[in-house]
N, C-alpha and C. Protein backbone atom coordinates (compact mmCIF):
# COMPACT_ATOMS: atom_id res chain seq x y z
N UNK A 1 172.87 -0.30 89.94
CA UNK A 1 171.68 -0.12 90.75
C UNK A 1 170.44 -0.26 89.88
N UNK A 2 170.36 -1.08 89.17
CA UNK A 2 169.16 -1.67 88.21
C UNK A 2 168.26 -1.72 88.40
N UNK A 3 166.80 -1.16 88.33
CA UNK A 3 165.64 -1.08 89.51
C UNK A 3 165.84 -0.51 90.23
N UNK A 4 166.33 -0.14 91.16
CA UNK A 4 166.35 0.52 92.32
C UNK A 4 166.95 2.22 92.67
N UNK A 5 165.71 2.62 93.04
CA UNK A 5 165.66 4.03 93.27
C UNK A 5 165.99 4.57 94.12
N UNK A 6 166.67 6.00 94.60
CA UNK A 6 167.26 6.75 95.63
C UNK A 6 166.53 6.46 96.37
N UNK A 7 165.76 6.46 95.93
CA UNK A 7 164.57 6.48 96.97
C UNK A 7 164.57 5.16 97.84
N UNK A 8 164.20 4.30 97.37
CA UNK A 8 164.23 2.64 97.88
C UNK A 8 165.57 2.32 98.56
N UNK A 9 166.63 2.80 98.06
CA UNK A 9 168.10 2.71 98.69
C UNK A 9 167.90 3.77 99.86
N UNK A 10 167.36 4.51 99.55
CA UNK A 10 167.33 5.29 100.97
C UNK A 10 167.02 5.15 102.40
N UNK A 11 165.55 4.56 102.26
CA UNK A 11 164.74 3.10 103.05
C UNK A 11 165.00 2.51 103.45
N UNK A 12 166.35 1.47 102.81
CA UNK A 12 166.50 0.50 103.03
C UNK A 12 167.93 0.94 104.18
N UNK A 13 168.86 1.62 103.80
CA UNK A 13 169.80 2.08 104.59
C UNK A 13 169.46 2.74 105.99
N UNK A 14 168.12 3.19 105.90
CA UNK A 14 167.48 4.17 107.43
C UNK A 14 167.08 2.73 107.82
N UNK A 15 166.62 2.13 107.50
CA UNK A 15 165.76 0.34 108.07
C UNK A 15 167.61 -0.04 108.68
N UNK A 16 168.65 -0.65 107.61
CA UNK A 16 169.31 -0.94 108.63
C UNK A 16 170.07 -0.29 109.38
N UNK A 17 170.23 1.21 109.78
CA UNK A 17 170.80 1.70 110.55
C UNK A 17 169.95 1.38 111.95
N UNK A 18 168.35 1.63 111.74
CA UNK A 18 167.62 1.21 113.02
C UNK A 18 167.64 -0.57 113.24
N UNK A 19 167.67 -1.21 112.29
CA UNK A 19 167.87 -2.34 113.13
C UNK A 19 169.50 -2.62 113.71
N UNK A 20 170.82 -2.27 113.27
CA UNK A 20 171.85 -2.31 113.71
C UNK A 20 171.81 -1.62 114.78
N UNK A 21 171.05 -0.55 115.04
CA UNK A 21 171.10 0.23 116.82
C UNK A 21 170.46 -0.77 117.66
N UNK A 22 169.48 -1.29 117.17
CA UNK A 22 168.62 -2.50 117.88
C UNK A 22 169.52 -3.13 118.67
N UNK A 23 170.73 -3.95 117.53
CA UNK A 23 171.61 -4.64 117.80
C UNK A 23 172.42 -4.38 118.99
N UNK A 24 173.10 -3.52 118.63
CA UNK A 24 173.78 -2.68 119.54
C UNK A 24 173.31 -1.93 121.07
N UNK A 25 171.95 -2.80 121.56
CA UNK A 25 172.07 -2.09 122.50
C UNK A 25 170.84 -0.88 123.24
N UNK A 26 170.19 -0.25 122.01
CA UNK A 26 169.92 0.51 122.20
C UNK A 26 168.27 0.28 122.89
N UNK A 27 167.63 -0.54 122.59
CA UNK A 27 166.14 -1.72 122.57
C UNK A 27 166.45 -2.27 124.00
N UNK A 28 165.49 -2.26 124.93
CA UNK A 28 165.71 -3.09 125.83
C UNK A 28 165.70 -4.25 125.17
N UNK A 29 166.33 -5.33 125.74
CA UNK A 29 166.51 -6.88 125.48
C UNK A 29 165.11 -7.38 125.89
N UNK A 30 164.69 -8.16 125.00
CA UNK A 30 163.52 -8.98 125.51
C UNK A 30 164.40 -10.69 126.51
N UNK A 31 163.42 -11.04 127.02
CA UNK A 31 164.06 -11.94 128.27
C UNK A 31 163.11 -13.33 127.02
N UNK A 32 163.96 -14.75 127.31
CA UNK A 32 163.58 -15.67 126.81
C UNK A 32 162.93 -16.24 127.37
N UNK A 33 162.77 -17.82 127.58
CA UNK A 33 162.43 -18.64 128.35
C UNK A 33 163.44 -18.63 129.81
N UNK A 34 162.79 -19.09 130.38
CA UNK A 34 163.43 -18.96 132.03
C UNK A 34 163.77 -17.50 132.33
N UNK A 35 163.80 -16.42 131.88
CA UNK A 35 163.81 -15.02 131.88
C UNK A 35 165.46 -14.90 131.48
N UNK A 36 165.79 -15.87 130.40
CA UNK A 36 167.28 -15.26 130.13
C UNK A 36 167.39 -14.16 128.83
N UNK A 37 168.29 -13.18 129.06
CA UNK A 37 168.12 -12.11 128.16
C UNK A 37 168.41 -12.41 126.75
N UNK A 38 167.91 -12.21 126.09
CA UNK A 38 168.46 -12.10 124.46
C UNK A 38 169.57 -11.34 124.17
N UNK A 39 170.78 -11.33 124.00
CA UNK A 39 171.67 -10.07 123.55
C UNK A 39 172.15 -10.86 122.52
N UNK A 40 172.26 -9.52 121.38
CA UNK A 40 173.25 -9.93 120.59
C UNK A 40 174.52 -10.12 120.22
N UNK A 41 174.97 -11.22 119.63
CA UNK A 41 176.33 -12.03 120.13
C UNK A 41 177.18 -10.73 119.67
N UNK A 42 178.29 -10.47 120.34
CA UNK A 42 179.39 -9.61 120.73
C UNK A 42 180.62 -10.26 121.21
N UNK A 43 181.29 -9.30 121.20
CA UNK A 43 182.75 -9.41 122.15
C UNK A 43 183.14 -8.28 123.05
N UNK A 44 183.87 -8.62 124.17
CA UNK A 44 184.20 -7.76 124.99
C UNK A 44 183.42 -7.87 126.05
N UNK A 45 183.50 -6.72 127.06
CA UNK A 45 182.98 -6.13 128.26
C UNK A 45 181.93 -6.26 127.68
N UNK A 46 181.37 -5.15 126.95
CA UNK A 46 180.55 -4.48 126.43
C UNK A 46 178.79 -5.76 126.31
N UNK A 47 178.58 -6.31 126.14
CA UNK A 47 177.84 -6.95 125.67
C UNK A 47 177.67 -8.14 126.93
N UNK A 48 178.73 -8.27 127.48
CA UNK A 48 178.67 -9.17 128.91
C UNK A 48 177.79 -8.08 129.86
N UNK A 49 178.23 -7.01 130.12
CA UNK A 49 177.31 -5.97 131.01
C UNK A 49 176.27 -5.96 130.51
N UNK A 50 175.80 -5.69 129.07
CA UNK A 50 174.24 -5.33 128.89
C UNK A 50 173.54 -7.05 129.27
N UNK A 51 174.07 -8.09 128.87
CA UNK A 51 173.47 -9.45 129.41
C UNK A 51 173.34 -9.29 131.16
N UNK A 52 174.32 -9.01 132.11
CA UNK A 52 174.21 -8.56 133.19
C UNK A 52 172.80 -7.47 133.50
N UNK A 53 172.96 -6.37 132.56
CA UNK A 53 172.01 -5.62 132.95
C UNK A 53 170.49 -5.72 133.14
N UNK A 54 170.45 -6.84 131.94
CA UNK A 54 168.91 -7.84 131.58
C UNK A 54 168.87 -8.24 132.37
N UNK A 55 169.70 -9.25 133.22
CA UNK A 55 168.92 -10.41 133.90
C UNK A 55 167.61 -9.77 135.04
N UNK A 56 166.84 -10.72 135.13
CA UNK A 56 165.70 -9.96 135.48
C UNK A 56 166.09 -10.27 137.46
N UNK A 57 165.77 -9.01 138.05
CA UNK A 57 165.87 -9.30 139.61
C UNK A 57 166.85 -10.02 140.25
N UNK A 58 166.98 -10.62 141.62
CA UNK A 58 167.99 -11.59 141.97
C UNK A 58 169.04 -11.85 141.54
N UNK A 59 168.91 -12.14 139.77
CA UNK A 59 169.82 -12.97 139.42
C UNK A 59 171.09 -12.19 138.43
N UNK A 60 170.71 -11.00 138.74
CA UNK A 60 171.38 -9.49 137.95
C UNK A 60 172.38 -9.73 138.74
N UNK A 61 172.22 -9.41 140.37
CA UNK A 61 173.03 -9.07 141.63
C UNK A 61 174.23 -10.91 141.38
N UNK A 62 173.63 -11.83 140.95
CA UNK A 62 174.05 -13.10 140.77
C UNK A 62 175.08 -12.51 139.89
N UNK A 63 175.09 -12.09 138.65
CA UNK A 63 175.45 -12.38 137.40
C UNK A 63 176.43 -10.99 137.80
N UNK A 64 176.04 -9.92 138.26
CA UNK A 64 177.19 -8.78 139.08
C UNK A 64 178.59 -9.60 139.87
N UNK A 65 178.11 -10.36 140.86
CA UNK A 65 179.14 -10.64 141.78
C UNK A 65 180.27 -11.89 140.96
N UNK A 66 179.51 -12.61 140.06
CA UNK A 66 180.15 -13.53 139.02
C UNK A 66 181.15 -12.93 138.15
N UNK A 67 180.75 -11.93 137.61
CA UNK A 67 181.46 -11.32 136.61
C UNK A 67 182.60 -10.40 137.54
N UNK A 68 182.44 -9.82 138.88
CA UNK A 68 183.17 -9.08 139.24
C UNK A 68 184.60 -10.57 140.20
N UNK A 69 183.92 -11.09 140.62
CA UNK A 69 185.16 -12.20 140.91
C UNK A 69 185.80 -13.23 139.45
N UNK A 70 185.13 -12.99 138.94
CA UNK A 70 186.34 -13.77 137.42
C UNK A 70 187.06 -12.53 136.91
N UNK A 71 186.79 -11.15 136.61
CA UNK A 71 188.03 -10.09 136.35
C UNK A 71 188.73 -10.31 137.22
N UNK A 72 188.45 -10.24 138.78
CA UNK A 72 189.63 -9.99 139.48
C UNK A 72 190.47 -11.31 139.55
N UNK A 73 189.57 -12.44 139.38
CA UNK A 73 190.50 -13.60 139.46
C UNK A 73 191.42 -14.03 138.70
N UNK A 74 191.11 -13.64 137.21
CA UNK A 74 191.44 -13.41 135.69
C UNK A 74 192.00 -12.21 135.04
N UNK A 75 192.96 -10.89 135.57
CA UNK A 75 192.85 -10.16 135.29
C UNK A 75 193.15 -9.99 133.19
N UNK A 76 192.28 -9.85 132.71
CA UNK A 76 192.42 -9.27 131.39
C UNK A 76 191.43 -10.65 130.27
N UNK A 77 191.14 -11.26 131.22
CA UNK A 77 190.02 -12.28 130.86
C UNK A 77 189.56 -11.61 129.60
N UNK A 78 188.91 -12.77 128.47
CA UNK A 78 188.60 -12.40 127.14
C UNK A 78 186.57 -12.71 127.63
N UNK A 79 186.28 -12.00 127.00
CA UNK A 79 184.59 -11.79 127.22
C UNK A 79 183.99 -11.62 126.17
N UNK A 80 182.67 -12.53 126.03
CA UNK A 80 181.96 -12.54 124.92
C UNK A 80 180.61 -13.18 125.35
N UNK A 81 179.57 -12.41 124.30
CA UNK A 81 177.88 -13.27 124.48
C UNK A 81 177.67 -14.39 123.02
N UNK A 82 177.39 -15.35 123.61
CA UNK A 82 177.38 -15.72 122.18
C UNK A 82 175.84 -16.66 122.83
N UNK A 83 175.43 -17.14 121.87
CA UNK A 83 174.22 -17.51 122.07
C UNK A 83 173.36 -17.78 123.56
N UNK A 84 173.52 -16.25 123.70
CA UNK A 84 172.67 -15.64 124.81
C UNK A 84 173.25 -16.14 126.37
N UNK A 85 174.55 -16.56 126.25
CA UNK A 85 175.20 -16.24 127.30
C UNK A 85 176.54 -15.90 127.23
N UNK A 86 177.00 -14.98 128.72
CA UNK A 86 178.31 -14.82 128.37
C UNK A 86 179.45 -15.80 128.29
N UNK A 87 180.45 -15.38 127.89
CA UNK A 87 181.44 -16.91 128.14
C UNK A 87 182.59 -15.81 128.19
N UNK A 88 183.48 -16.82 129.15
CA UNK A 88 184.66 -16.15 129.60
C UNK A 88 186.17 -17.08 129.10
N UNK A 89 187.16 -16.40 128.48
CA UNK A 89 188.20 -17.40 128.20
C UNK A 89 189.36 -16.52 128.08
N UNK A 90 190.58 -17.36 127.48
CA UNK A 90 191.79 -16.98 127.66
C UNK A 90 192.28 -16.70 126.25
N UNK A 91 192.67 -15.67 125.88
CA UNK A 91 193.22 -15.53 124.45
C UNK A 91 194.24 -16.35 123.82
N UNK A 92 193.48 -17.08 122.69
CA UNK A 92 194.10 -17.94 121.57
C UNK A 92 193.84 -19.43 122.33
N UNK A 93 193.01 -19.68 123.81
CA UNK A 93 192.71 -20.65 124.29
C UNK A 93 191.32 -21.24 124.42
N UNK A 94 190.69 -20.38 124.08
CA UNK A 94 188.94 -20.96 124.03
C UNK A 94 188.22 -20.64 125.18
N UNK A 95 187.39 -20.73 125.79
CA UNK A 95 186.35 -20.18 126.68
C UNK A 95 186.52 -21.37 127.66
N UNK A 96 186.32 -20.65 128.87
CA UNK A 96 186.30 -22.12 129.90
C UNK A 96 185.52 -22.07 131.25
N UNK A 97 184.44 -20.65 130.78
CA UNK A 97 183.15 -20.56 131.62
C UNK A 97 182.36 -19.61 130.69
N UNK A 98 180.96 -20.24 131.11
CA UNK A 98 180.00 -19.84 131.01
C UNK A 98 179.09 -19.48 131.76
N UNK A 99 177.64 -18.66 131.37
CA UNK A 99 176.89 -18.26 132.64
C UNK A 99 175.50 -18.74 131.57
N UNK A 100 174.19 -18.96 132.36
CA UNK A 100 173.04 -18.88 131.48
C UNK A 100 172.25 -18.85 132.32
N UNK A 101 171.25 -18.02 132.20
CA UNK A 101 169.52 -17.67 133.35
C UNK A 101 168.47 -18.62 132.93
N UNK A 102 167.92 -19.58 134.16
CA UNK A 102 166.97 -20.23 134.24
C UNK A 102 165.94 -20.13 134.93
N UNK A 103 164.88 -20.39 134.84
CA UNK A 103 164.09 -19.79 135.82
C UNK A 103 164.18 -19.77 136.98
N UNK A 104 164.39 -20.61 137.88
CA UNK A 104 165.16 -20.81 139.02
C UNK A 104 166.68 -20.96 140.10
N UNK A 105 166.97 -20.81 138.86
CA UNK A 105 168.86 -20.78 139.06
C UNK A 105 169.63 -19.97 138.46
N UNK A 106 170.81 -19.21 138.00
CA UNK A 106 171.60 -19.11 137.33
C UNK A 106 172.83 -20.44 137.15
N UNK A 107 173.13 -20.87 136.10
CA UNK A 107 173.96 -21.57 136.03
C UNK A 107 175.15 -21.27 135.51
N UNK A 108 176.62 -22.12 135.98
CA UNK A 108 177.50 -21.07 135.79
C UNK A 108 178.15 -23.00 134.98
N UNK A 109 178.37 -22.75 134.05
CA UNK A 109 179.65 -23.98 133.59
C UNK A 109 180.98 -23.52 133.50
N UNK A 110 181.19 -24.54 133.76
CA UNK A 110 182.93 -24.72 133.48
C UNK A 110 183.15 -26.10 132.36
N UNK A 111 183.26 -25.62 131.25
CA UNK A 111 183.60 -26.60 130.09
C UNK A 111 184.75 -27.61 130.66
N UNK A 112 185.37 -27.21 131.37
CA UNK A 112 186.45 -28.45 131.59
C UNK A 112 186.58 -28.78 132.65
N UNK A 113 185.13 -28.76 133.73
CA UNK A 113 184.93 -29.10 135.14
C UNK A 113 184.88 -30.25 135.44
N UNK A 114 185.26 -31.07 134.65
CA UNK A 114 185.29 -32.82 135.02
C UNK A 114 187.03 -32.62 135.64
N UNK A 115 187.65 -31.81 135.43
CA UNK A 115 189.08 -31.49 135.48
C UNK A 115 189.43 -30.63 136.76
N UNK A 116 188.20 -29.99 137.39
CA UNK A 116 189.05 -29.58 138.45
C UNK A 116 188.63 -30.09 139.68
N UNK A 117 189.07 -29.59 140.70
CA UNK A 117 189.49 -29.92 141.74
C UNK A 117 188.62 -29.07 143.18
N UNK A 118 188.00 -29.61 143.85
CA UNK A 118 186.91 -30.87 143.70
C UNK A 118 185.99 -30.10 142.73
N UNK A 119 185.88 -31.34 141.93
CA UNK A 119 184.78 -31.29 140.97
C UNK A 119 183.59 -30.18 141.11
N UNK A 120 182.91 -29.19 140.62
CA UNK A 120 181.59 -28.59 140.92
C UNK A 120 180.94 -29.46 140.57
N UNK A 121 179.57 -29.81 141.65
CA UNK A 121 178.42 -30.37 141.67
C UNK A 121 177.59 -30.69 140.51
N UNK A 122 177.41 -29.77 139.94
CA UNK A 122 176.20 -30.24 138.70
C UNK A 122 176.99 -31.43 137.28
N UNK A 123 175.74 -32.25 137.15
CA UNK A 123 176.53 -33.04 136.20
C UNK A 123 175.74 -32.57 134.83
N UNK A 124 176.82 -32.82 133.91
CA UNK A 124 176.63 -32.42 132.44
C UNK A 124 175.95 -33.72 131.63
N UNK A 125 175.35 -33.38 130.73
CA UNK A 125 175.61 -34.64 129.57
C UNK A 125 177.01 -34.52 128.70
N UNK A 126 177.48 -33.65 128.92
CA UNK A 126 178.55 -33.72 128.19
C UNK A 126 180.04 -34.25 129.07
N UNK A 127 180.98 -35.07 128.72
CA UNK A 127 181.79 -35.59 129.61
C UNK A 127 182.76 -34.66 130.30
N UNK A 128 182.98 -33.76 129.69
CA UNK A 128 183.93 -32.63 130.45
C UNK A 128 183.16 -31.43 131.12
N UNK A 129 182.45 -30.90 130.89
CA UNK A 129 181.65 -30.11 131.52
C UNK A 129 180.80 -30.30 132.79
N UNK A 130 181.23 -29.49 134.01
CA UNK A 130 180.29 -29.46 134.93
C UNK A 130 179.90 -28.15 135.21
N UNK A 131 178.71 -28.02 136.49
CA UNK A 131 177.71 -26.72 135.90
C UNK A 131 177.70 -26.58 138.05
N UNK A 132 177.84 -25.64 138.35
CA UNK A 132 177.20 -24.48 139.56
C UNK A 132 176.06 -23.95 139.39
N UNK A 133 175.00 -24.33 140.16
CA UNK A 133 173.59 -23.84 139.87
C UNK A 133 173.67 -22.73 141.42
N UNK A 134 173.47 -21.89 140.98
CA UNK A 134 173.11 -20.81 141.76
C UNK A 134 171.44 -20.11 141.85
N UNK A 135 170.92 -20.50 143.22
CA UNK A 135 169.59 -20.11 143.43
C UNK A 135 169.53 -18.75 144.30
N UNK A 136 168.20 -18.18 144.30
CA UNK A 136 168.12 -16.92 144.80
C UNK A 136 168.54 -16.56 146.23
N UNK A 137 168.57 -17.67 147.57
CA UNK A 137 169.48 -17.11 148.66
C UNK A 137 171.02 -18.30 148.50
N UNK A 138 171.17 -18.55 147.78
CA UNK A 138 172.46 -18.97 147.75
C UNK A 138 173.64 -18.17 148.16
N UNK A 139 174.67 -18.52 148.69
CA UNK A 139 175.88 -17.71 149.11
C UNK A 139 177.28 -18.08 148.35
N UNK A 140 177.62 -17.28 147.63
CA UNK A 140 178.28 -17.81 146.98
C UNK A 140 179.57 -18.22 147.71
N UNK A 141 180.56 -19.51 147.34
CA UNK A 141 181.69 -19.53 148.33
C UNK A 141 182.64 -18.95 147.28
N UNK A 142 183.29 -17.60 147.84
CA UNK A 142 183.83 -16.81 146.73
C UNK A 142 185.40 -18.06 146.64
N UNK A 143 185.64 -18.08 147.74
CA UNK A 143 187.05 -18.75 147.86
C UNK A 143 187.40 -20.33 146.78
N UNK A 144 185.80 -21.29 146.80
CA UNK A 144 185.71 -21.82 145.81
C UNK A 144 185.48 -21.76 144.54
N UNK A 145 184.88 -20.65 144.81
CA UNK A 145 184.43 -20.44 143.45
C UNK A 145 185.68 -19.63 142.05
N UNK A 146 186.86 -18.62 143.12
CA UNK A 146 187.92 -18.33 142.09
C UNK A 146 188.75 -19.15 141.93
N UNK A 147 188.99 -20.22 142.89
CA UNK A 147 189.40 -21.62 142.68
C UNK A 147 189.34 -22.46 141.18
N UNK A 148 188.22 -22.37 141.33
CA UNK A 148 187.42 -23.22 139.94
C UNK A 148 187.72 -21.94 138.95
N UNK A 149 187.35 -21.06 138.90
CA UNK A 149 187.99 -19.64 138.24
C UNK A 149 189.33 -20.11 137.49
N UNK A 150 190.41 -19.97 138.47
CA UNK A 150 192.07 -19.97 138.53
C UNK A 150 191.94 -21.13 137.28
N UNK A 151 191.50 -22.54 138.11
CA UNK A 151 191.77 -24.00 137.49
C UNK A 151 191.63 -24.21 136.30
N UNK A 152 190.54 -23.68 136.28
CA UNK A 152 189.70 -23.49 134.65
C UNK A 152 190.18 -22.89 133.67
N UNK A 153 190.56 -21.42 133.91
CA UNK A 153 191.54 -20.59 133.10
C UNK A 153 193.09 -21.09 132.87
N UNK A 154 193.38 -22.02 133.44
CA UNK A 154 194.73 -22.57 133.24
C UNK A 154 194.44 -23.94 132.37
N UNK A 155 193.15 -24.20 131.54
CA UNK A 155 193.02 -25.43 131.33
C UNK A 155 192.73 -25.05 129.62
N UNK A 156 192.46 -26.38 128.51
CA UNK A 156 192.48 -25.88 127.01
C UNK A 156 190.84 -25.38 127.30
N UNK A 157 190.37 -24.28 126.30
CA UNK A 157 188.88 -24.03 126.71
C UNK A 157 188.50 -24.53 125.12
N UNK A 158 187.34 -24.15 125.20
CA UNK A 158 186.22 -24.68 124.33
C UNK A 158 186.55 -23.84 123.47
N UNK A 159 186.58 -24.17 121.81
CA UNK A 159 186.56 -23.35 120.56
C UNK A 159 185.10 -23.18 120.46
N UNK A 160 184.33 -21.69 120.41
CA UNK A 160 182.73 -22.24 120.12
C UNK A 160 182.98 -20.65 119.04
């Protein structure tokens, strides 16, 4: 500890205990562009709910009914935030939905939606990926939508 004093080590350990609570949760999330939440990348439930809990208005109740029809459609589904959205996948198989807040939509991808059946609507730049844009009176069609759920989770997902 060459230079450095109890003192200065002391500081520095209270600094990162408060920024690791930051991390964790404790800070409301500031909202980005299009009002999508900032969370920091995680695994689990845990960090999918506080992204849920951010989204600002409308698109909370969006990002509620999403997350509650992929558990049940998926029971034991693997969950994670990683660059500020959640992603949903199959253990030791890769992720094979995503969610992200835009100002006007929530969008929901399916990394390997060129693959199912019928196709979801939104087109990607990327060749396998298609995207569900969900707007504020939209209804969701639950019946299609765990469809694409089921299809997806039975398909290779994305290593990210």
């Amino acid at each position: 500890m060459a230079g450095k004093t109890p003192k200065t080590s002391a500081k520095r350990a209270k600094k990162s205990v408060k920024k690791s609570a930051t991390k964790r949760g404790a800070a409301k999330p500031r909202l980005l562009s299009g009002g999508n939440p900032q969370i920091a990348k995680g695994y689990g439930d845990s960090p999918v709910q506080a992204y849920i809990a951010a989204m600002p208005g409308w698109k909370r109740d969006i990002g509620r009914k999403l997350d509650g029809l992929i558990v049940r459609t998926i029971p034991g589904v693997h969950k994670a935030v990683k660059w500020n959205s959640p992603l949903y996948g199959m253990d030791g198989q890769g992720w094979f939905l995503g969610i992200h807040v835009l100002t006007r939509y929530v969008k929901v991808a399916f990394f390997r939606g060129a693959s199912l059946h019928p196709v979801p609507p939104g087109e990607s730049k990327q060749q396998h990926t298609r995207y569900l844009h969900l707007h504020e009176n939209d209804e969701i069609d639950e019946a299609q939508f765990t469809a694409w759920v089921k299809q997806a989770s039975q398909l290779p997902g994305e290593r990210m």
